[in-house]
PDB file of N, CA and C in Angstrom:
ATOM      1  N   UNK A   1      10.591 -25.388   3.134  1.00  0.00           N
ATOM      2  CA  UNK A   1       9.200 -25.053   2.973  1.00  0.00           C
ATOM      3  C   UNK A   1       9.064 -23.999   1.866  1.00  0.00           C
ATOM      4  N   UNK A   2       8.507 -24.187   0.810  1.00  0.00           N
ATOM      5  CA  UNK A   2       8.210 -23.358  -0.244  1.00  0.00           C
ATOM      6  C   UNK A   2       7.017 -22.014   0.121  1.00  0.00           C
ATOM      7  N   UNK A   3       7.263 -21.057  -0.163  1.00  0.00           N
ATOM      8  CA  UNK A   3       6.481 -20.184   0.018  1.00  0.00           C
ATOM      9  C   UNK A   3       5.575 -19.825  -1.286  1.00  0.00           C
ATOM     10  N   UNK A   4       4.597 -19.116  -1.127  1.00  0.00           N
ATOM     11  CA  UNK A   4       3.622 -18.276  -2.381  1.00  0.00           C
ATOM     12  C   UNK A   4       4.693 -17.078  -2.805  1.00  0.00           C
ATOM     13  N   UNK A   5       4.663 -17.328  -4.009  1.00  0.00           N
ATOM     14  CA  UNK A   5       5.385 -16.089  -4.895  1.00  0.00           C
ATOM     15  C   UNK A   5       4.997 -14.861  -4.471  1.00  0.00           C
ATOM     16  N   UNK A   6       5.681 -14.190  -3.882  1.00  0.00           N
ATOM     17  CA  UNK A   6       4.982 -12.694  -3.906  1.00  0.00           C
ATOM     18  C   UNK A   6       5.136 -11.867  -5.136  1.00  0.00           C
ATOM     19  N   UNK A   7       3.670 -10.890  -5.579  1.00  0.00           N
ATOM     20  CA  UNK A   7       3.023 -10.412  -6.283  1.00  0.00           C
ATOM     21  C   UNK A   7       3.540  -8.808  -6.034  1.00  0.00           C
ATOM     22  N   UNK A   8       3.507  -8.182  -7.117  1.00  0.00           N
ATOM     23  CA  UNK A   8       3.682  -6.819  -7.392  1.00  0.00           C
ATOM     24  C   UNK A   8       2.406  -6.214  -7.830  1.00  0.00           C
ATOM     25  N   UNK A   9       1.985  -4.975  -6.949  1.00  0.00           N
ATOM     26  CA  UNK A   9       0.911  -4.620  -7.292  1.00  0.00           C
ATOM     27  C   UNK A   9       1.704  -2.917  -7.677  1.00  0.00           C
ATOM     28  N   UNK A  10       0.546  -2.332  -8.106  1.00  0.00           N
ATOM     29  CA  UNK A  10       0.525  -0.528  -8.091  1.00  0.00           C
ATOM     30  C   UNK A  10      -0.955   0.020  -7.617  1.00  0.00           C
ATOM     31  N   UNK A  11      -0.700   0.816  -6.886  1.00  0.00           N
ATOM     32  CA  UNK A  11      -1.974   1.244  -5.393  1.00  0.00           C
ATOM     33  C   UNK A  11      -1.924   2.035  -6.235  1.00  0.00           C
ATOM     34  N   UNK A  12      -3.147   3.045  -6.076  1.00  0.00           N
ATOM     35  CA  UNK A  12      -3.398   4.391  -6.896  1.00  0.00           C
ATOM     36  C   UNK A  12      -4.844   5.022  -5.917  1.00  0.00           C
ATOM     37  N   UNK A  13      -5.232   6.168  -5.874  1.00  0.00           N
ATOM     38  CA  UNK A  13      -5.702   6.763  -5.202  1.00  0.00           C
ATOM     39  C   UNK A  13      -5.723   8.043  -5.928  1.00  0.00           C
ATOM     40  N   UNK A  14      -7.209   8.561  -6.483  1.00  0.00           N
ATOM     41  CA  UNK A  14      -7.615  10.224  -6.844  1.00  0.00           C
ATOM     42  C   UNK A  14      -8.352  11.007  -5.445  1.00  0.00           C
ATOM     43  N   UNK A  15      -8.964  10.547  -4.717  1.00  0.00           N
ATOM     44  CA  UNK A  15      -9.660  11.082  -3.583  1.00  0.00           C
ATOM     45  C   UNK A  15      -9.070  12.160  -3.083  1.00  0.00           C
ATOM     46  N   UNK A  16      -7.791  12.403  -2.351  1.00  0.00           N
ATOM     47  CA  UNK A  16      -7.202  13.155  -1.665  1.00  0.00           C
ATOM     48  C   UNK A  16      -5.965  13.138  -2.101  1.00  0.00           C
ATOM     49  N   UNK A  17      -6.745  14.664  -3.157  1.00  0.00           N
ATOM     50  CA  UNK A  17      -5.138  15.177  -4.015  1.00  0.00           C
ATOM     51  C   UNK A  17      -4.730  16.344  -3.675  1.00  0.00           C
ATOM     52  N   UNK A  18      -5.015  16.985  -1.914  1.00  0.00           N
ATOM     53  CA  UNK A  18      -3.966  17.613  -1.433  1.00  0.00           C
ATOM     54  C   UNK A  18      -2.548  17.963  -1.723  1.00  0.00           C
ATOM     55  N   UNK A  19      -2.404  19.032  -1.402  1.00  0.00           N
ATOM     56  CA  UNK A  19      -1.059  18.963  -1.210  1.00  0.00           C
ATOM     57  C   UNK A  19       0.299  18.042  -0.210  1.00  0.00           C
ATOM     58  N   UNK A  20       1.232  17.416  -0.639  1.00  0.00           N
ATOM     59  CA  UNK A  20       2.244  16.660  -0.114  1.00  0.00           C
ATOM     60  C   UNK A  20       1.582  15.091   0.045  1.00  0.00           C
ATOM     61  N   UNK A  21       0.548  14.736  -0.681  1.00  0.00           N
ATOM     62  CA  UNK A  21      -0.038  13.995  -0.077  1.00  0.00           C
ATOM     63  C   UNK A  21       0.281  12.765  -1.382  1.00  0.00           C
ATOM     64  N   UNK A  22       0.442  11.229  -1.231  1.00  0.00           N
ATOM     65  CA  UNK A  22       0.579   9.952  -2.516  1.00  0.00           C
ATOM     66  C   UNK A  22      -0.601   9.959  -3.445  1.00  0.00           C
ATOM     67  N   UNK A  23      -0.468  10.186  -4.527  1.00  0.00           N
ATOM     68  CA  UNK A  23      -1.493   9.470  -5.472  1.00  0.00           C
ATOM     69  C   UNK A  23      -1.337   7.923  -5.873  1.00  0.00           C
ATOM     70  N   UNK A  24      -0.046   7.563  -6.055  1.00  0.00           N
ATOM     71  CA  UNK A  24       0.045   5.954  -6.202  1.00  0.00           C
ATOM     72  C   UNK A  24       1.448   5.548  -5.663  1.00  0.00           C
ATOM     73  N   UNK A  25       1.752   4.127  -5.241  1.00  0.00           N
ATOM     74  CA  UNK A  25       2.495   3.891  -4.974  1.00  0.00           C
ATOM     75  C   UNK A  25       2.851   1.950  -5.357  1.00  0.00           C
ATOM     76  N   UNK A  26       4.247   1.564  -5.581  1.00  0.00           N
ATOM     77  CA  UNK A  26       4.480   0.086  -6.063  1.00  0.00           C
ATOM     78  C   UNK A  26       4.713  -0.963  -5.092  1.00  0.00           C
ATOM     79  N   UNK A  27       3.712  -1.593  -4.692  1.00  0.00           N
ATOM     80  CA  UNK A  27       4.029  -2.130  -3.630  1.00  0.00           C
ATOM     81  C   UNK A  27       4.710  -4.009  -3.591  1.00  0.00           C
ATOM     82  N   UNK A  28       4.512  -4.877  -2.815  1.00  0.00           N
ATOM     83  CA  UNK A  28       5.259  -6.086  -3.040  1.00  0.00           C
ATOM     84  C   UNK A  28       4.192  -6.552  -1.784  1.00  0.00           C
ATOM     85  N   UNK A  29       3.449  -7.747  -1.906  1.00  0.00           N
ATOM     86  CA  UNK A  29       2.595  -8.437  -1.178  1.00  0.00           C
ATOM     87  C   UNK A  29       1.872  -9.676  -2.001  1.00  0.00           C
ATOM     88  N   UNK A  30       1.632 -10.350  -0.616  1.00  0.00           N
ATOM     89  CA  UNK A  30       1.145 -11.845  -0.809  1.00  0.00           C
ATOM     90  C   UNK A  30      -0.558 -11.767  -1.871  1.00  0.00           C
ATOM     91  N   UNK A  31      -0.940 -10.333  -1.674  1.00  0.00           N
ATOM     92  CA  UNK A  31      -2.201 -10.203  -2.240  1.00  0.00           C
ATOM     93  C   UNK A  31      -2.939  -9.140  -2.365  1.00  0.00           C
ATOM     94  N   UNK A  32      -3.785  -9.103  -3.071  1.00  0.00           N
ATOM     95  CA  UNK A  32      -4.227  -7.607  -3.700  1.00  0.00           C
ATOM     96  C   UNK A  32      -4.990  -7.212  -2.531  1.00  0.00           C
ATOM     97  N   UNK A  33      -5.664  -7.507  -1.761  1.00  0.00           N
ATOM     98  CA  UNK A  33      -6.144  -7.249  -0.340  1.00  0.00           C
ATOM     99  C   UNK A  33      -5.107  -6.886   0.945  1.00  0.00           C
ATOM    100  N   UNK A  34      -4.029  -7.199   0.737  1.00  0.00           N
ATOM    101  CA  UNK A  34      -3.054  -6.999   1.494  1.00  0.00           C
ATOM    102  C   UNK A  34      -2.151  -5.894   0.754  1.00  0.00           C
ATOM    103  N   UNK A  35      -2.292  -5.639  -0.227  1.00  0.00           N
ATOM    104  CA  UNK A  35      -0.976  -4.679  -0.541  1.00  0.00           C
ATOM    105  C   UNK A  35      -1.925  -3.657  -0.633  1.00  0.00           C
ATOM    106  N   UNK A  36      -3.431  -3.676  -0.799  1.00  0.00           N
ATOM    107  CA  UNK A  36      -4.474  -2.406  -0.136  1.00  0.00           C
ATOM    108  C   UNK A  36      -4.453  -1.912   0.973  1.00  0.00           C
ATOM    109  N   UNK A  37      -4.235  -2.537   1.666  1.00  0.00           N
ATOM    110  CA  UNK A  37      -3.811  -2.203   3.126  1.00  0.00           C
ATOM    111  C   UNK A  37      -2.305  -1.560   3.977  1.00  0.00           C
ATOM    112  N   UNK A  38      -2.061  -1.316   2.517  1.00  0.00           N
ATOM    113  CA  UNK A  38      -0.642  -0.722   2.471  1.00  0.00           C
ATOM    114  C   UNK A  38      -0.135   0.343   2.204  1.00  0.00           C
ATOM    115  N   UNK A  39      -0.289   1.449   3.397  1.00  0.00           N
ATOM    116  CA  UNK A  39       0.305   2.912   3.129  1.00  0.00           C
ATOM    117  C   UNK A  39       1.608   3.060   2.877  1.00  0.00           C
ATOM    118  N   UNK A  40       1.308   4.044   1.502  1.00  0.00           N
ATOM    119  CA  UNK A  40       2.685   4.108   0.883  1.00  0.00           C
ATOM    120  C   UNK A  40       3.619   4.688   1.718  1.00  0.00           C
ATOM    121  N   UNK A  41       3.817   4.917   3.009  1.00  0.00           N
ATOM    122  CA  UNK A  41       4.733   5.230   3.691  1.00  0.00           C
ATOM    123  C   UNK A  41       5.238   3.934   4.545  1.00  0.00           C
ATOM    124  N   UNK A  42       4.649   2.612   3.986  1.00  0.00           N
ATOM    125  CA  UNK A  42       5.536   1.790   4.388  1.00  0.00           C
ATOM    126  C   UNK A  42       4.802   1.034   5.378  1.00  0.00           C
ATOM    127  N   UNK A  43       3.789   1.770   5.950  1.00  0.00           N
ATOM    128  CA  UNK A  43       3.040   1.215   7.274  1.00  0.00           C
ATOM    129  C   UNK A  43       1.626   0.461   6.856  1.00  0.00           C
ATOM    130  N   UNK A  44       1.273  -0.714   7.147  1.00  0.00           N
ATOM    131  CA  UNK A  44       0.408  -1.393   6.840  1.00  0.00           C
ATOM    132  C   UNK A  44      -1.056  -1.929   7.849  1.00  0.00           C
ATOM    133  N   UNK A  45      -2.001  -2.483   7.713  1.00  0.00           N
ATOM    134  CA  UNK A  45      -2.625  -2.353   8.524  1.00  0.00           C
ATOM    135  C   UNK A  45      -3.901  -1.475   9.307  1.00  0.00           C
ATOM    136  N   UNK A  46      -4.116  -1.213  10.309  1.00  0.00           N
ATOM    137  CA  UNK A  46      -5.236   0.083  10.761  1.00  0.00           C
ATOM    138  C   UNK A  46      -5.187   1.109   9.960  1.00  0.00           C
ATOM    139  N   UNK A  47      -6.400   1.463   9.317  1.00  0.00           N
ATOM    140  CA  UNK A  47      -5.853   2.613   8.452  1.00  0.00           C
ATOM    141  C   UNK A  47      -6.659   3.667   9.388  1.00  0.00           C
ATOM    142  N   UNK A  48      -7.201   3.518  10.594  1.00  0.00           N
ATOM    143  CA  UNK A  48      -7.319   4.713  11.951  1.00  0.00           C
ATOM    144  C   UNK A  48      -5.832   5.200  11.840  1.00  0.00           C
ATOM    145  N   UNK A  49      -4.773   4.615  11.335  1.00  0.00           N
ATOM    146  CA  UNK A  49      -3.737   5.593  11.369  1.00  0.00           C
ATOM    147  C   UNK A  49      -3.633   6.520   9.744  1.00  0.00           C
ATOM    148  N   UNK A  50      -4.239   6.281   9.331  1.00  0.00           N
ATOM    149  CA  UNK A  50      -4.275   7.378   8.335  1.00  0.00           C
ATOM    150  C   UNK A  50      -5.174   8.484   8.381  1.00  0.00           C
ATOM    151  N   UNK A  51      -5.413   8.660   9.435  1.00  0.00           N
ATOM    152  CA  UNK A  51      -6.878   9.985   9.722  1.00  0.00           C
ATOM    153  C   UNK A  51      -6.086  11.288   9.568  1.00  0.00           C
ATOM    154  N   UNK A  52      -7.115  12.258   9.183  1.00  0.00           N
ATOM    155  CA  UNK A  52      -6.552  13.309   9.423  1.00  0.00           C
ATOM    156  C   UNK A  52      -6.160  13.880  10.913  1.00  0.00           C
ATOM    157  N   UNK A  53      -4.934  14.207  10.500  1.00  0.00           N
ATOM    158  CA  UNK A  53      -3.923  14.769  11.855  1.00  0.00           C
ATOM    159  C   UNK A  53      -3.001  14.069  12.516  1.00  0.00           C
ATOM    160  N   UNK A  54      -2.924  12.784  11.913  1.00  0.00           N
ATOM    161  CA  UNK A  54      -2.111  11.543  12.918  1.00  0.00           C
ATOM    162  C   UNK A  54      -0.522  12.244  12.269  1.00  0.00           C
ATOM    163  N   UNK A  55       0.609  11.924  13.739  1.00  0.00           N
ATOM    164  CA  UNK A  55       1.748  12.718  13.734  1.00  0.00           C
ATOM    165  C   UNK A  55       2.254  11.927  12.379  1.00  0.00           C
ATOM    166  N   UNK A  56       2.069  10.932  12.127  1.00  0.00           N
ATOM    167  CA  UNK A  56       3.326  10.329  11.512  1.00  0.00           C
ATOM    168  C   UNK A  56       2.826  10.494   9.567  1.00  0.00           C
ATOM    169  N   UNK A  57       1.603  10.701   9.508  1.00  0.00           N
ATOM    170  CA  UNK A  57       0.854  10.600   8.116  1.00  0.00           C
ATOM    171  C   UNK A  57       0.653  11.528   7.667  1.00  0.00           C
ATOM    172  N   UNK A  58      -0.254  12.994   8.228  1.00  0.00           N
ATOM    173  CA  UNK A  58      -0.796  14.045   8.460  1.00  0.00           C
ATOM    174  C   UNK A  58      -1.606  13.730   6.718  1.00  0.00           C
ATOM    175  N   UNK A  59      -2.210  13.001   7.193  1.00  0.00           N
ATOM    176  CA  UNK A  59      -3.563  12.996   5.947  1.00  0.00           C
ATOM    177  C   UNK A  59      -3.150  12.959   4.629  1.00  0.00           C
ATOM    178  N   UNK A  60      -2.106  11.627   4.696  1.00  0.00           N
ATOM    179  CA  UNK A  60      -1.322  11.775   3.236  1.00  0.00           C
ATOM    180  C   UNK A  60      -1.936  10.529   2.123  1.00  0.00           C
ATOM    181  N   UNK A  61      -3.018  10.394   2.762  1.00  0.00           N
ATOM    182  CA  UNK A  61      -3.263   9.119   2.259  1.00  0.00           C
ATOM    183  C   UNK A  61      -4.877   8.670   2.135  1.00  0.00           C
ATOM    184  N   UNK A  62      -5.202   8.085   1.637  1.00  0.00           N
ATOM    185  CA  UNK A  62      -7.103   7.648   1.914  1.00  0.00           C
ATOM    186  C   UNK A  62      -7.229   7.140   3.443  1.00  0.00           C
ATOM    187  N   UNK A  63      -9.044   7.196   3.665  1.00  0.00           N
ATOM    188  CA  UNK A  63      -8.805   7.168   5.174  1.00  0.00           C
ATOM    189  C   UNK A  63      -9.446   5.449   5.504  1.00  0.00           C
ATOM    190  N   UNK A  64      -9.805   4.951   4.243  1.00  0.00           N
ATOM    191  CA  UNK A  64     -10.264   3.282   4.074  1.00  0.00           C
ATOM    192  C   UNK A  64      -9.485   2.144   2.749  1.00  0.00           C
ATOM    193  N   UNK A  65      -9.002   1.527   2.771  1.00  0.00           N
ATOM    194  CA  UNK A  65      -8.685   0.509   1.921  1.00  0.00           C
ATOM    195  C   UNK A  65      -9.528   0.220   0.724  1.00  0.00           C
ATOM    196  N   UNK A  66     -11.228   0.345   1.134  1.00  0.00           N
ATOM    197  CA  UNK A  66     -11.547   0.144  -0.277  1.00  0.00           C
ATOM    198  C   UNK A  66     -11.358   1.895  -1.267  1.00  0.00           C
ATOM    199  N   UNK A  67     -11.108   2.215  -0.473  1.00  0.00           N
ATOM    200  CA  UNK A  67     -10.665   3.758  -1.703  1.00  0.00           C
ATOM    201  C   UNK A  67      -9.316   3.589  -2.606  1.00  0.00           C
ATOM    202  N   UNK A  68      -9.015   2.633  -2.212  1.00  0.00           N
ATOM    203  CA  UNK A  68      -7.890   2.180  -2.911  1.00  0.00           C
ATOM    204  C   UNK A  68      -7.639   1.414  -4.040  1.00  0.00           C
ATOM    205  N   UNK A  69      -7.228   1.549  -4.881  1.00  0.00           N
ATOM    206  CA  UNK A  69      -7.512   0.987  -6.497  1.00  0.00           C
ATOM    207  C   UNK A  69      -6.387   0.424  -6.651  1.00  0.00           C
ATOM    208  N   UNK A  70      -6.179  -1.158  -6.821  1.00  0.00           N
ATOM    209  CA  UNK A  70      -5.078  -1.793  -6.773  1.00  0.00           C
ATOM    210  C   UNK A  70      -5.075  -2.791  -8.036  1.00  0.00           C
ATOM    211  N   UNK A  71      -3.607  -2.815  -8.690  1.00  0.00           N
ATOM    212  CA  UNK A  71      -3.334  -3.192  -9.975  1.00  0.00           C
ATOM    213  C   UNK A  71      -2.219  -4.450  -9.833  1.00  0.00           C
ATOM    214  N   UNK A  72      -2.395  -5.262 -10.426  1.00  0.00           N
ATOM    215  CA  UNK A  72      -1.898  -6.326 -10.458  1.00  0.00           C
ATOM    216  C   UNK A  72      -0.477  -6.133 -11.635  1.00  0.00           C
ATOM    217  N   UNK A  73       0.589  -6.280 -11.168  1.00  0.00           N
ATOM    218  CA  UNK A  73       1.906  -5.974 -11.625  1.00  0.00           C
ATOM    219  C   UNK A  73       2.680  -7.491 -12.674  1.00  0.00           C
ATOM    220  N   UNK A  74       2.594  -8.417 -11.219  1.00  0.00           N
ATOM    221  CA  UNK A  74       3.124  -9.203 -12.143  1.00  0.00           C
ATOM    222  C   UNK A  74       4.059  -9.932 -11.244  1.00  0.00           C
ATOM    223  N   UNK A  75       4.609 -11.301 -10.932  1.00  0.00           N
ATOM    224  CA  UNK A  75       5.435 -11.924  -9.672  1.00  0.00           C
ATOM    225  C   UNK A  75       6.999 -11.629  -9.438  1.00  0.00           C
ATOM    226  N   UNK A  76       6.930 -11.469  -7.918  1.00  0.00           N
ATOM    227  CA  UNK A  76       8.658 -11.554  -7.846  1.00  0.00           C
ATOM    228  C   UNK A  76       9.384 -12.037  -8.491  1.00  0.00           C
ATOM    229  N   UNK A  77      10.387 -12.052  -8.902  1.00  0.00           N
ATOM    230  CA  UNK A  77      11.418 -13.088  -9.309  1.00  0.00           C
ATOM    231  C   UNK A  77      12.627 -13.253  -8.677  1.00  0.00           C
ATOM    232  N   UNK A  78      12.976 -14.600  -7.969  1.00  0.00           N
ATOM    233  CA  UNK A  78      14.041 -14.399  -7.076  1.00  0.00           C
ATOM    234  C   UNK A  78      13.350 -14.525  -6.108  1.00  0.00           C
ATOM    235  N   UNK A  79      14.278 -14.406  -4.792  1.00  0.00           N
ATOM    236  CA  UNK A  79      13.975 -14.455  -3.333  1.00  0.00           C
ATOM    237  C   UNK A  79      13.625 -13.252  -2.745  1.00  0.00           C
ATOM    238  N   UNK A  80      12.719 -12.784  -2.260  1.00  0.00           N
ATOM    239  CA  UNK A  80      12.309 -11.570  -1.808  1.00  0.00           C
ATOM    240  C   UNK A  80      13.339 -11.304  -0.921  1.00  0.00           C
ATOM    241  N   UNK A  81      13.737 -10.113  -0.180  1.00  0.00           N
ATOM    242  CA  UNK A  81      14.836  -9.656   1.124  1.00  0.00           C
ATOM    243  C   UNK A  81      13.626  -9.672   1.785  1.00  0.00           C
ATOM    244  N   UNK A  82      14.447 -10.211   3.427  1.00  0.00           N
ATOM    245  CA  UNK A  82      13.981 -10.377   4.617  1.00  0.00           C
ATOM    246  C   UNK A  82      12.542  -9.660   4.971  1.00  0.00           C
ATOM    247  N   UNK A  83      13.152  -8.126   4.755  1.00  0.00           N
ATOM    248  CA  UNK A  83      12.490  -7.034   4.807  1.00  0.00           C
ATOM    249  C   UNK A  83      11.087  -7.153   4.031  1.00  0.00           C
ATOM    250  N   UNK A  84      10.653  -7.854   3.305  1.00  0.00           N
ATOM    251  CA  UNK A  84       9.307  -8.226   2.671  1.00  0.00           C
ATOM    252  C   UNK A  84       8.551  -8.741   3.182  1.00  0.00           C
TER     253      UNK A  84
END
């Protein structure tokens, strides 16, 4: 079964330029809507986990997906690892 090439994006974020906190990060996803949804700490999904104070984030990040400014990189090449 052939899969969709996965896409390389670069996330970027000016909003919350705290201290210790990501301004951009390179991510690897099926789509620019999906690799938005992608805290650069790896965790994807609810971004209720990016609020201020959550143990694992502590407000390192925007607190919605559309604050997120996502750039189109350019396709995998090769077989992605498992881990993708």
């Amino acid at each position: 079964m052939k899969r969709d090439k996965m896409k390389i994006f670069r996330l970027h974020q000016n909003i919350n330029t705290s201290y210790d906190t990501y301004d951009s990060a390179v991510v690897v996803a099926n789509s620019a809507e999906e690799a938005q949804k992608i805290h650069p700490n790896g965790v994807s999904g609810d971004f209720s986990l990016f609020e201020l104070h959550h143990k694992y984030h502590h407000d390192s990040w925007v607190s919605r997906p559309d604050l997120v400014t996502v750039t189109y990189l350019g396709d995998v090449v090769g077989e992605p690892d498992r881990d993708i």
